[in-house]
Protein backbone atom coordinates (compact mmCIF):
# COMPACT_ATOMS: atom_id res chain seq x y z
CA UNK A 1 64.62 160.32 34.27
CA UNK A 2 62.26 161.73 31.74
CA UNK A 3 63.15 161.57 28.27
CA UNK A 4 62.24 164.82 26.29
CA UNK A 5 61.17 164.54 22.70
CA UNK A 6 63.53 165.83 19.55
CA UNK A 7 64.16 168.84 18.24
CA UNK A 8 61.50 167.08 15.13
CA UNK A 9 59.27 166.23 17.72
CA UNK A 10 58.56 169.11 20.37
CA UNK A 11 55.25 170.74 18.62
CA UNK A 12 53.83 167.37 19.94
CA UNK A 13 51.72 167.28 22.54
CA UNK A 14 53.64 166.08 25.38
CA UNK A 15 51.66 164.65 29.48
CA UNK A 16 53.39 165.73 32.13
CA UNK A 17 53.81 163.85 35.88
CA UNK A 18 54.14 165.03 38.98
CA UNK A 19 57.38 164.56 38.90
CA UNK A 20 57.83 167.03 35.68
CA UNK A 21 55.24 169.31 37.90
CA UNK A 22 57.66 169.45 40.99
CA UNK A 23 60.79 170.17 38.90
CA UNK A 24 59.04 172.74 37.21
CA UNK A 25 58.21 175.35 39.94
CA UNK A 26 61.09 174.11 41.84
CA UNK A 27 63.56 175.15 39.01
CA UNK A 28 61.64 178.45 38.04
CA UNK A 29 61.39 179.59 41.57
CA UNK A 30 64.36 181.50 41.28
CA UNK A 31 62.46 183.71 38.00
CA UNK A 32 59.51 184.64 40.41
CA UNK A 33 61.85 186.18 43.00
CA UNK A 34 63.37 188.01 40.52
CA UNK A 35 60.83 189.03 39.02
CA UNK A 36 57.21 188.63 40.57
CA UNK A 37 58.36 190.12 43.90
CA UNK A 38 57.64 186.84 45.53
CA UNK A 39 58.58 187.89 49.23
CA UNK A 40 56.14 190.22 49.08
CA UNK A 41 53.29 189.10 46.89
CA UNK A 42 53.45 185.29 48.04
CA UNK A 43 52.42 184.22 44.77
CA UNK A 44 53.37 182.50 41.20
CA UNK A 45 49.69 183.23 39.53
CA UNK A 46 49.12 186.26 36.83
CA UNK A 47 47.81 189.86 38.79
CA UNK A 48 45.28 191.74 38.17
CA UNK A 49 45.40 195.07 38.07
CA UNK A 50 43.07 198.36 38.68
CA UNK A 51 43.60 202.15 38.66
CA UNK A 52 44.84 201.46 42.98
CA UNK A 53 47.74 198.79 41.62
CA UNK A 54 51.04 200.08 42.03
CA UNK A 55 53.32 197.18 41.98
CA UNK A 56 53.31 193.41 40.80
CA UNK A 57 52.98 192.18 44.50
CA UNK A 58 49.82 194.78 44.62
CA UNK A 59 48.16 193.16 41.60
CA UNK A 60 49.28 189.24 42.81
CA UNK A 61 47.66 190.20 46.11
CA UNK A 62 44.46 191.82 44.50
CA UNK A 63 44.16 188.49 42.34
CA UNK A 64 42.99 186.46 45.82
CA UNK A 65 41.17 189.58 47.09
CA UNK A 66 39.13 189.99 43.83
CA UNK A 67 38.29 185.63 43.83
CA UNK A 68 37.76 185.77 47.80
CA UNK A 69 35.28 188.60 46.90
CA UNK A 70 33.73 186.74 44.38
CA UNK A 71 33.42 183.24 46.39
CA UNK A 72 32.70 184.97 49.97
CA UNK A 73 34.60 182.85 52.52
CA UNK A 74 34.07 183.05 55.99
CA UNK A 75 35.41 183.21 59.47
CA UNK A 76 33.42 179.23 59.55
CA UNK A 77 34.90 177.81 56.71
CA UNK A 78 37.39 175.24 56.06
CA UNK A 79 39.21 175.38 52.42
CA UNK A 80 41.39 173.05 50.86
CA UNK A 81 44.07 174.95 48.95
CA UNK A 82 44.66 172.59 45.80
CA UNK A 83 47.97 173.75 44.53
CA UNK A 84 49.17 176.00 46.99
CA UNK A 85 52.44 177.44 45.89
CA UNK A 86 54.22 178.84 48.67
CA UNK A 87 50.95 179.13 50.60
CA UNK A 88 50.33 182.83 49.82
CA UNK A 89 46.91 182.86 49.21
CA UNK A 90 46.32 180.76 51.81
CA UNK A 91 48.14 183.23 54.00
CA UNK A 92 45.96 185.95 52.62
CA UNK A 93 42.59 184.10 53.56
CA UNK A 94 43.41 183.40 56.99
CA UNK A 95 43.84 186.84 57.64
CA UNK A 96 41.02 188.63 55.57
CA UNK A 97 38.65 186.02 56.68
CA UNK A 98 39.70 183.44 59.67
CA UNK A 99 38.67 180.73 57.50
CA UNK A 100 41.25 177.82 57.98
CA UNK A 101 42.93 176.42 54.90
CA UNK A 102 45.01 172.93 54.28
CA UNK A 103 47.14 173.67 51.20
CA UNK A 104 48.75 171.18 49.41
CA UNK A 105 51.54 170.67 46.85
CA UNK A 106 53.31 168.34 44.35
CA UNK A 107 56.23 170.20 45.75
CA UNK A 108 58.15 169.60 49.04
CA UNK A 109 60.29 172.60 48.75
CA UNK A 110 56.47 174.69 48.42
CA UNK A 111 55.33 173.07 51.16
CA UNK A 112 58.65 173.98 53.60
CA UNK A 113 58.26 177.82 52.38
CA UNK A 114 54.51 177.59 52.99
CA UNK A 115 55.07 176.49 56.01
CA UNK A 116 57.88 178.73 57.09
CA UNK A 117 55.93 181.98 56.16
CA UNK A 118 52.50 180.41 57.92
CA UNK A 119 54.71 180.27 61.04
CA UNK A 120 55.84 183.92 60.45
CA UNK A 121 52.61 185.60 59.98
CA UNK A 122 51.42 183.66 63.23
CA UNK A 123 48.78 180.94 61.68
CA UNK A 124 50.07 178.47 62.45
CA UNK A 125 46.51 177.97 64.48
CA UNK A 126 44.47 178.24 60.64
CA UNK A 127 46.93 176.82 58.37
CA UNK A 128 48.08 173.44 57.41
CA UNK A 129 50.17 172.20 54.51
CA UNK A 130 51.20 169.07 52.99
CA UNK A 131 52.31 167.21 49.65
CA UNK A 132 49.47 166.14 47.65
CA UNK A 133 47.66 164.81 44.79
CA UNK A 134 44.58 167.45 44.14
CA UNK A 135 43.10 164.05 41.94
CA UNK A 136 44.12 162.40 45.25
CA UNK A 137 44.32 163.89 48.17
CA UNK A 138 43.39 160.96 50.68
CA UNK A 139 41.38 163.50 52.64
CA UNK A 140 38.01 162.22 53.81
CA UNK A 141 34.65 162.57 51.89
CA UNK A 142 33.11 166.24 52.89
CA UNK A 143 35.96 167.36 54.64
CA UNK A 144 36.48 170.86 53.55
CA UNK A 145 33.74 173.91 53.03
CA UNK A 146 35.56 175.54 49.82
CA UNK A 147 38.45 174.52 47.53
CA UNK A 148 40.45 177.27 45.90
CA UNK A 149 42.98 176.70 42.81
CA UNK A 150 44.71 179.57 41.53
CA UNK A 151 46.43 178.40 38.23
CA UNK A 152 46.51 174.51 39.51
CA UNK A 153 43.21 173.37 37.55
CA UNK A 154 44.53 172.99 34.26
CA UNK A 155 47.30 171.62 35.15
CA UNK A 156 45.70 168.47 35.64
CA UNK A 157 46.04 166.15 32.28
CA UNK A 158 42.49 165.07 32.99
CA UNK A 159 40.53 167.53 34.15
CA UNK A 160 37.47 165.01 35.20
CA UNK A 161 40.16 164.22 38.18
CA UNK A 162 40.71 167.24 39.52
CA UNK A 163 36.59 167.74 39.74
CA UNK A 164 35.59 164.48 40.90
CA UNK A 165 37.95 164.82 43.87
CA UNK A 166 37.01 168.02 44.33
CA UNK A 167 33.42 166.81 44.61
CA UNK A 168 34.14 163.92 47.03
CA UNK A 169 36.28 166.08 49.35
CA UNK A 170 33.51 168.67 49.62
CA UNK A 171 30.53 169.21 51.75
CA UNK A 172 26.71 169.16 49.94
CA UNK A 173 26.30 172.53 48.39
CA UNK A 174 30.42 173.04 48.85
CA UNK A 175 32.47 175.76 46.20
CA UNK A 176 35.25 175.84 44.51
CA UNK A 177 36.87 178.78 43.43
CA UNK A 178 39.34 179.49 40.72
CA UNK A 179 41.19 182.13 39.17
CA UNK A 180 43.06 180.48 35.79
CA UNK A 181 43.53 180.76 32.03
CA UNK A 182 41.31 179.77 29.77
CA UNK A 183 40.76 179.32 26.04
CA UNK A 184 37.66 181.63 24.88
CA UNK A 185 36.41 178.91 22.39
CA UNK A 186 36.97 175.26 22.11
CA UNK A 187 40.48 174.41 19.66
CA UNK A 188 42.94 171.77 19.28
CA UNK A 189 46.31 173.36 21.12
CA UNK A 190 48.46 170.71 19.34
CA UNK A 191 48.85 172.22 16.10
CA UNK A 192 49.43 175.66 17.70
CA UNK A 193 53.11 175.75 18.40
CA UNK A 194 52.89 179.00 20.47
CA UNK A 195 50.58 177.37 22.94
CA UNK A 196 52.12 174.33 22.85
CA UNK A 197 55.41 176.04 23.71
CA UNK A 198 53.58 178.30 26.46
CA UNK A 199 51.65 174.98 28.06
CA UNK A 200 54.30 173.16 27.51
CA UNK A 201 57.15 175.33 29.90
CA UNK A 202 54.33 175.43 32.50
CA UNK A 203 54.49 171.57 32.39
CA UNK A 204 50.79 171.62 31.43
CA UNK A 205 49.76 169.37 28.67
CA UNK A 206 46.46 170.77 27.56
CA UNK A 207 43.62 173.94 28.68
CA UNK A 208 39.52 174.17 28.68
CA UNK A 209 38.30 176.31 27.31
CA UNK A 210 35.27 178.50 28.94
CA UNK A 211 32.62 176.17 27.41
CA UNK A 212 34.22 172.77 28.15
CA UNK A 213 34.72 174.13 31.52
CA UNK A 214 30.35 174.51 31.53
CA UNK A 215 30.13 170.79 30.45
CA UNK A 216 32.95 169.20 32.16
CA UNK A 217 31.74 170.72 35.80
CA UNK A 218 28.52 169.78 34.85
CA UNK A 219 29.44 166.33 34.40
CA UNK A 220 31.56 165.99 37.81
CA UNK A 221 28.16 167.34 39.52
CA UNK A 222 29.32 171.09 39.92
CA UNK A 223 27.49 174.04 37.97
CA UNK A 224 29.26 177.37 37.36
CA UNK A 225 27.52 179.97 40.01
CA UNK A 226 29.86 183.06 38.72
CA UNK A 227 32.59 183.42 36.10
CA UNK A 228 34.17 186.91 35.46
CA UNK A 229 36.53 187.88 32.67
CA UNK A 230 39.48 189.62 33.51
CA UNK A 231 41.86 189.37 30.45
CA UNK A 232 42.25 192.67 30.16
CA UNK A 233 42.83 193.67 34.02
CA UNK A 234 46.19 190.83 33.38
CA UNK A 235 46.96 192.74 30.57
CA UNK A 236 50.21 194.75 32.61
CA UNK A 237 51.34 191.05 34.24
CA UNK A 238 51.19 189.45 30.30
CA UNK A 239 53.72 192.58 29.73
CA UNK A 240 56.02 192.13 33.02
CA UNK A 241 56.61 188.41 32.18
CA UNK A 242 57.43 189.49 28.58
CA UNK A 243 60.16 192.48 29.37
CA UNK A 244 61.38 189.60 32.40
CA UNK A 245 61.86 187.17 29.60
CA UNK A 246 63.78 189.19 26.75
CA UNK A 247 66.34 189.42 29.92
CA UNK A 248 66.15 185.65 30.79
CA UNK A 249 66.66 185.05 27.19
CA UNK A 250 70.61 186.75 27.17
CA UNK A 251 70.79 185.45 31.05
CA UNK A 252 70.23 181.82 30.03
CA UNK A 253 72.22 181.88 26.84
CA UNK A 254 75.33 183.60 29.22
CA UNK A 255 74.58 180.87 32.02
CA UNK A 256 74.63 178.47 29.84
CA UNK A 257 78.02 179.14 28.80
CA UNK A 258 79.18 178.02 32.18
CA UNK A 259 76.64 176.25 33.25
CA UNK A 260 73.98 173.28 32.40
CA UNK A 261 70.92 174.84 33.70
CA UNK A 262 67.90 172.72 34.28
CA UNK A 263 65.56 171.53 31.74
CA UNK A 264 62.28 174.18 32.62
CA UNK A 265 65.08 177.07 33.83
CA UNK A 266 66.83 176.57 30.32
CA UNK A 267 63.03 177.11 28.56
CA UNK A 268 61.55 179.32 30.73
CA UNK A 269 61.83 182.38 28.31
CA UNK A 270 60.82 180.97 25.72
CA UNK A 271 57.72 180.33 27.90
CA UNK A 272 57.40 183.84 28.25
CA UNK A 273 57.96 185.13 25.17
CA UNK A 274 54.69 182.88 23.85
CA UNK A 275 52.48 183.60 26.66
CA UNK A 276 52.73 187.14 25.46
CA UNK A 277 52.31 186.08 22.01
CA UNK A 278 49.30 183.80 22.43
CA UNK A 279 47.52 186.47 24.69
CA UNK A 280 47.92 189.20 22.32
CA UNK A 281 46.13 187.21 19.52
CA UNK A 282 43.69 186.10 21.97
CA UNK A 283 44.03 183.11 22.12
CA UNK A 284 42.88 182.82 25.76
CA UNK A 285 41.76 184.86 28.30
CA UNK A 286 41.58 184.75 32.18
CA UNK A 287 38.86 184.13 34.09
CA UNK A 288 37.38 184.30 38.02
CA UNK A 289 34.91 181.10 38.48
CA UNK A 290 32.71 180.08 41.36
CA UNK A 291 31.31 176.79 40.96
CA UNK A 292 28.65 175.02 43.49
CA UNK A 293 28.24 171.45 44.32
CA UNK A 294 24.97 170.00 43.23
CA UNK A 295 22.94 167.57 45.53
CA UNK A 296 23.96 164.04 44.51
């Protein structure tokens, strides 16, 4: 069992494992289908929205069409999904593109919704899904065309990891796309409690920021094709998880007078409440990113 720090201790920086990862989005599942319309949109990740947008599940869904535009898969490729959720983009690909797709997950319960809802939109044909290490995955060298990560990146404790598998795993000249939060200059999060406490509820120990991203690709042998900022297009997502919050704050107090809820459901407002915070100071942005595979 993992042993959380004291009440003295929790502006530290804490590491995470994959157990902590699991727990987390297998405890705050029950938020996003509250609130994030999860049936529907298929997704955890922040939307984006545009003057079209009419609901949450509209601006979740026009997240993966706006990176999809911006990484141009095709009917030929074969992407590896690292962090998958409940398979929703993956779902969303396969049908805008015929591409085939092998998500993966830290999380078993993902992996039996991801499958269940690949069964019910009738690919099971394109898509596979499994648990999985994105640092390591155990797939072969050059199996996959593309990797996509929507909000998994930085959840890696070393980042290195996540790109040096990402490299072995892909073919020469290979892509990865990702759609993900980033801080607009380089800054130590441990001194910032807000961040800490927003990282922190996402089980996520630590963020690059735009420039480290430039270096650290570049030193994993990818170079960054495209990267678009789209802070502002979250802007109305930063706002829904805010409102959704102020309400899980009285919920969880109430439950709680019943109930011992789980470690991330018990925090999970608090996450909220200083993701809203933190973006409203600008203290990071988020960001569409196409990086290539350079020869070797």
């Amino acid at each position: 069992m993992r042993v959380f720090p004291s009440t003295n201790n929790r502006f530290k920086m804490k590491v995470f494992s994959n157990s902590d990862i699991e727990n987390y989005y297998d405890q705050s599942e029950v938020h996003y289908r509250m609130f994030w319309e999860l049936e529907k949109s298929m997704g955890l990740h922040y939307g984006i929205w545009d003057t079209g947008t009419k609901s949450i599940a509209d601006a979740v869904l026009n997240t993966n069409q706006r990176l999809q535009t911006l990484g141009q898969l095709y009917a030929n490729d074969y992407v590896l999904d690292a962090g998958c959720g409940i398979g929703g983009s993956a779902v969303f690909n396969a049908k805008a593109t015929g591409c085939r797709v092998h998500g993966i997950s830290l999380s078993k319960k993902q992996i039996v919704t991801a499958t269940r809802l690949a069964g019910q939109h009738g690919l099971t044909a394109k898509l596979d899904f499994s648990c999985r290490d994105y640092t390591a995955t155990g797939f072969d060298a050059g199996t996959f065309t593309a990797a996509w990560a929507i909000e998994s990146m930085q959840t890696a404790t070393d980042k290195n990891l996540f790109f040096k598998e990402m490299f072995r795993v892909l073919q020469p000249e290979g892509k990865i796309l990702i759609a993900d939060i980033f801080k607009p200059k380089p800054y130590p999060i441990s001194p910032d409690k807000d961040m800490l406490t927003m990282l922190n509820g996402w089980a996520m120990s630590d963020m690059l920021s735009v420039e480290e991203l430039y270096t650290t690709a570049a030193a994993n042998g990818f170079k960054v094709s495209q990267l678009v900022d789209v802070t502002l297009e979250i802007s109305k997502s930063v706002d829904r998880i805010y409102w959704a919050s102020i309400l899980g704050m009285f919920g969880t107090k109430l439950y709680n007078l019943f109930y011992n809820a789980s470690h991330f459901s018990k925090i999970h407002y608090k996450t909220g409440l200083a993701q809203y915070k933190t973006y409203k100071t600008g203290k990071w942005g988020y960001y569409l990113v196409e990086l290539t595979k350079m020869p070797e």
